[in-house]
Protein backbone atom coordinates (compact mmCIF):
# COMPACT_ATOMS: atom_id res chain seq x y z
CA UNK A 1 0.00 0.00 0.00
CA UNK A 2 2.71 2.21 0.54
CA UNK A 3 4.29 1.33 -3.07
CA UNK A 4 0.96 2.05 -4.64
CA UNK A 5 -1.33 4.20 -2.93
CA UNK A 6 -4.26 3.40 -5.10
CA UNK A 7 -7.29 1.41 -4.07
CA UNK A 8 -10.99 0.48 -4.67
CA UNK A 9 -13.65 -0.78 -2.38
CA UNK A 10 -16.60 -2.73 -3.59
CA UNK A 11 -19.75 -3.49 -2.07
CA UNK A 12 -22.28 -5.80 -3.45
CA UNK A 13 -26.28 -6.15 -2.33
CA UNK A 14 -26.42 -10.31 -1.61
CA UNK A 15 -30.17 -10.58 -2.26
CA UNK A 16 -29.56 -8.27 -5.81
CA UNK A 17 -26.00 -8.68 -7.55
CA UNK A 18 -27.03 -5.33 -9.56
CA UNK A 19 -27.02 -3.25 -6.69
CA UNK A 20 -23.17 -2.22 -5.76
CA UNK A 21 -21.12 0.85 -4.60
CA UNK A 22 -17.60 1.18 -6.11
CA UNK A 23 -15.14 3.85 -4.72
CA UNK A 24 -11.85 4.46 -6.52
CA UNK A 25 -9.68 6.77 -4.51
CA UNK A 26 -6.22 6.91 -2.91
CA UNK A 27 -4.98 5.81 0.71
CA UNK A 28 -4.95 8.89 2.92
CA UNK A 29 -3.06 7.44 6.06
CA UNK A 30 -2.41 4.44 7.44
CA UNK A 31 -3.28 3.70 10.96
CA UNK A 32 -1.63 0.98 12.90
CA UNK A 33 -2.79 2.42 16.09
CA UNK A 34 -5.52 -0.43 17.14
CA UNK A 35 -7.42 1.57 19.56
CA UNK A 36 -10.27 2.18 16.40
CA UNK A 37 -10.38 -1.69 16.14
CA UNK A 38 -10.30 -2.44 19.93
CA UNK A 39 -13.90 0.08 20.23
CA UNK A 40 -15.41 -1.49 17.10
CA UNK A 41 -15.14 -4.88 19.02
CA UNK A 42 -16.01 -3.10 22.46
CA UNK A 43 -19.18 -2.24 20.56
CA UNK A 44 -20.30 -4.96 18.45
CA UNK A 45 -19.28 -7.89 20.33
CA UNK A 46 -18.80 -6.37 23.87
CA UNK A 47 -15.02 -7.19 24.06
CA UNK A 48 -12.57 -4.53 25.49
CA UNK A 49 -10.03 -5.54 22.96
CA UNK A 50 -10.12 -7.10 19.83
CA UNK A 51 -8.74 -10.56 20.15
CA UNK A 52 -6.36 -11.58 16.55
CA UNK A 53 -7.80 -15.07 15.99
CA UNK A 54 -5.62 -15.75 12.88
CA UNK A 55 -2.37 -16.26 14.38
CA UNK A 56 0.43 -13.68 12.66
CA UNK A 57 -2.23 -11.34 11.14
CA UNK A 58 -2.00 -7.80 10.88
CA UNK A 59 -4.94 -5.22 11.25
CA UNK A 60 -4.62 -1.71 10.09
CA UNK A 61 -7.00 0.79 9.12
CA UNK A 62 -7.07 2.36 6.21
CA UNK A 63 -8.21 6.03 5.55
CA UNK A 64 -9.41 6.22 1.70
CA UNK A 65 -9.75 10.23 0.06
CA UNK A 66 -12.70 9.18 -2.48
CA UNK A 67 -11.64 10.37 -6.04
CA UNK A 68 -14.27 8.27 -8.00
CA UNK A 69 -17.93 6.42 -7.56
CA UNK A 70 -20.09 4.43 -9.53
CA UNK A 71 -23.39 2.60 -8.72
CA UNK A 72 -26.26 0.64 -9.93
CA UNK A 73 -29.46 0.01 -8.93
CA UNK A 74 -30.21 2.65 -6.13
């Protein structure tokens, strides 16, 4: 990511395959910090830290500045 900066997220409707979101944009930052993961498990699964359950992973978060969109069906 650091090497190429680029990136696209895609997000597809399950019950309707023609509904999706595509962004196209650029990595902002990089945040290794893992307090923003640790609160999104706090508050979805009521754990005060997120607990790595595939054994040498690595969790970052990545901040996206949108440059392009395209969707279908509404």
């Amino acid at each position: 990511m650091n090497r190429e900066p680029r990136i696209a997220l895609s997000l597809v409707d399950t019950r309707n395959p023609y509904r999706y979101l595509e962004i196209r944009g650029v990595i902002d930052r990089i945040d290794e910090n893992l307090a923003f993961i640790d609160s999104t498990s706090k508050k979805y699964r009521g754990v005060d830290e997120h607990q790595n359950h595939l054994p040498g992973a690595e969790r970052v978060v990545v901040f996206m500045r949108p440059q392009h969109t395209t969707k279908m069906g509404g």
